[in-house]
N, C-alpha and C. Protein backbone atom coordinates (compact mmCIF):
# COMPACT_ATOMS: atom_id res chain seq x y z
N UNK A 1 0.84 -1.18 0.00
CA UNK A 1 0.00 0.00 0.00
C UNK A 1 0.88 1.23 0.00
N UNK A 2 0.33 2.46 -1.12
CA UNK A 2 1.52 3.38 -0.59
C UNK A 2 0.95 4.47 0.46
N UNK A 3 2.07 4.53 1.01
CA UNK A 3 2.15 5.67 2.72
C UNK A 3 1.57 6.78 1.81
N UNK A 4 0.04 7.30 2.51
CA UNK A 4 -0.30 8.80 2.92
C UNK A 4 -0.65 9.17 3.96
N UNK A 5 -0.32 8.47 5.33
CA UNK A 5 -0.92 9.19 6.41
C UNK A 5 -0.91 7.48 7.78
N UNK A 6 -0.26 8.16 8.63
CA UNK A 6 -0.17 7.38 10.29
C UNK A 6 -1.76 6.41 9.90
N UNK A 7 -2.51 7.49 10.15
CA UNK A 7 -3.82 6.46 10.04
C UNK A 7 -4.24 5.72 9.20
N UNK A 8 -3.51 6.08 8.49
CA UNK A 8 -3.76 4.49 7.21
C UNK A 8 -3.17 3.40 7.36
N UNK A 9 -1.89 3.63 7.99
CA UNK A 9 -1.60 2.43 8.35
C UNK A 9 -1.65 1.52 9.07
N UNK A 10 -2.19 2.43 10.62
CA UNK A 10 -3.14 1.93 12.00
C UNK A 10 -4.16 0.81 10.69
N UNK A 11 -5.03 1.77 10.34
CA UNK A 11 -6.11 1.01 9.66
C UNK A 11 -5.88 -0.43 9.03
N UNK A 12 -4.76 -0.41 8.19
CA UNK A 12 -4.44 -1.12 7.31
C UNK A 12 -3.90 -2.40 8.38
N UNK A 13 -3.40 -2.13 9.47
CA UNK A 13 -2.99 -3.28 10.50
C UNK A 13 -4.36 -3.67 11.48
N UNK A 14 -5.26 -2.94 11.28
CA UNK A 14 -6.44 -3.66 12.23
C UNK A 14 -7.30 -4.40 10.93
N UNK A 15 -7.89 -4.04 10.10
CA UNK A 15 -7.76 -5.10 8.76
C UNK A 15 -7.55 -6.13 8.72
N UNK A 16 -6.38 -6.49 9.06
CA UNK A 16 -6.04 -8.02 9.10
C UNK A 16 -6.55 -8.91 9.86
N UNK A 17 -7.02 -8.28 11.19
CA UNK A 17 -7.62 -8.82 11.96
C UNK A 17 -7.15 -9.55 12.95
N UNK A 18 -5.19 -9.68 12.93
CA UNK A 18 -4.53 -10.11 13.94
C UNK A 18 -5.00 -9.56 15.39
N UNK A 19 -5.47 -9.05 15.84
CA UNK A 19 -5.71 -8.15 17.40
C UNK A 19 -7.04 -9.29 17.71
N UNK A 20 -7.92 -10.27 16.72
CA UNK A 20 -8.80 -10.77 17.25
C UNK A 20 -8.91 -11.81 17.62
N UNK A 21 -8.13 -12.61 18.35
CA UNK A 21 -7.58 -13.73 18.95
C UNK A 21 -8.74 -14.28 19.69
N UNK A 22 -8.62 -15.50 19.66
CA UNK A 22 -9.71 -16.30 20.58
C UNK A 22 -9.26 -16.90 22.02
N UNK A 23 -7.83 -16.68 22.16
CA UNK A 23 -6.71 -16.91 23.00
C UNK A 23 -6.61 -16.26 23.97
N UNK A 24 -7.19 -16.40 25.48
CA UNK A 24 -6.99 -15.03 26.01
C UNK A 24 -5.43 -15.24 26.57
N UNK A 25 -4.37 -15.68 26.18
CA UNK A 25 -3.20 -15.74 26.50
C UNK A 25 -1.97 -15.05 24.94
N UNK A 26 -2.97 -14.87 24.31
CA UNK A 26 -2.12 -14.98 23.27
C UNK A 26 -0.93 -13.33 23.42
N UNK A 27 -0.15 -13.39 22.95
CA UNK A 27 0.81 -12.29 23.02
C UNK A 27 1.48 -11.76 21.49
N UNK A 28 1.82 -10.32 21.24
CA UNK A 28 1.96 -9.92 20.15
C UNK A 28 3.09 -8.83 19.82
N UNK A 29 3.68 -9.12 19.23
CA UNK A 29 5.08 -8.28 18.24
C UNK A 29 4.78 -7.03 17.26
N UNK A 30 4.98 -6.16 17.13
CA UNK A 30 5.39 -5.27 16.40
C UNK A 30 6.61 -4.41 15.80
N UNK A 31 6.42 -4.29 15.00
CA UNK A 31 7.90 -3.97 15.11
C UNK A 31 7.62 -3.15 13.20
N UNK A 32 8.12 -1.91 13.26
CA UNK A 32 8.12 -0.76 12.02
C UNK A 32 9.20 -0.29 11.90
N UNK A 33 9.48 -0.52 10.31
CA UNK A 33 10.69 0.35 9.68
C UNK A 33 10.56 0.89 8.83
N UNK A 34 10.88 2.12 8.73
CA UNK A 34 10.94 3.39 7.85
C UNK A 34 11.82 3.50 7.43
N UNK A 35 11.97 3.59 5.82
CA UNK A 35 13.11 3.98 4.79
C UNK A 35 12.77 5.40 4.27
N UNK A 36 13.01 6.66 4.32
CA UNK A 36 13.16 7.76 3.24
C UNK A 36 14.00 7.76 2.15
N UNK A 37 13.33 8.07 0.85
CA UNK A 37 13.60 8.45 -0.09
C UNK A 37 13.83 9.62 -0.40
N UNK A 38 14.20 10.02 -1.41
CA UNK A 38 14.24 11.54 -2.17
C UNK A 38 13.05 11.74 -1.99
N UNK A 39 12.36 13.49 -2.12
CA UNK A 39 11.20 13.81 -2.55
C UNK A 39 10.11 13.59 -1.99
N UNK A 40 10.24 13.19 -0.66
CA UNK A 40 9.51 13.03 0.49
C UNK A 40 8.65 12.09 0.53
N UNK A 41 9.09 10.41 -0.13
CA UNK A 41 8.51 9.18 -0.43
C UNK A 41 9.39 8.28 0.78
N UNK A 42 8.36 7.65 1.31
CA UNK A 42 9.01 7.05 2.25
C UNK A 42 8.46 5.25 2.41
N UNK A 43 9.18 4.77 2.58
CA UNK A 43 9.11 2.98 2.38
C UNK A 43 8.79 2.20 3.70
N UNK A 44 7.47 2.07 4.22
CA UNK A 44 7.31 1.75 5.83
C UNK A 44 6.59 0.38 5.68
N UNK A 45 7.59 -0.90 6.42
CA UNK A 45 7.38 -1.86 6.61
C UNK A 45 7.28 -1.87 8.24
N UNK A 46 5.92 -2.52 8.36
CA UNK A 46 5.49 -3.31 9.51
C UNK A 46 4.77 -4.73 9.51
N UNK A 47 6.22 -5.24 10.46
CA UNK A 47 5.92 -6.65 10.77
C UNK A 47 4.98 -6.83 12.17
N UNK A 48 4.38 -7.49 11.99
CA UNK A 48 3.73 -8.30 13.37
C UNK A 48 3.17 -9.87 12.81
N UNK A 49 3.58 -10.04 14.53
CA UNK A 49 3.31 -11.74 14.61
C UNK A 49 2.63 -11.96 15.96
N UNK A 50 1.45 -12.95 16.03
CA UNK A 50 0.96 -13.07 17.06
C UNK A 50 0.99 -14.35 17.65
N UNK A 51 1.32 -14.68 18.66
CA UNK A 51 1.76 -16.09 19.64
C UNK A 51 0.71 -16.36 20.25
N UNK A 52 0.28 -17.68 19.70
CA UNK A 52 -0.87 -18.37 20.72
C UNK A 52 -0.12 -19.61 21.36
N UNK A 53 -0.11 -20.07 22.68
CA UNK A 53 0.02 -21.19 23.23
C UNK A 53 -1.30 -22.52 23.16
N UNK A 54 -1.35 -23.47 22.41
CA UNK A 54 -2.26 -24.31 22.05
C UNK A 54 -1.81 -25.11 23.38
N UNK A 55 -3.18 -25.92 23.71
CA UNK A 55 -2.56 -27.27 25.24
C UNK A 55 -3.77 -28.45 24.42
């Protein structure tokens, strides 16, 4: 997706729907990196991963 705005990308990570776990143990990673370019284009990767313990 390209970057126009913080809240698009909030958006674009609740979307996925990772935050809706059925796990009430489950635990979660984030983690964002920002590259700038020339010309005020900027390259923002965010990873997340979410940990469920199955028994």
């Amino acid at each position: 997706m390209p970057y126009t705005d913080v809240q698009a990308v909030i958006d674009a990570v609740y979307q996925t729907g990772i935050h809706s776990s059925e796990f009430p143990q489950t635990e979660f990673a984030l983690a964002v990196y920002i590259h700038p370019y020339p010309n005020n284009i900027l390259s923002v990767w965010v990873y997340l991963a979410s940990l469920a313990r199955h028994q």
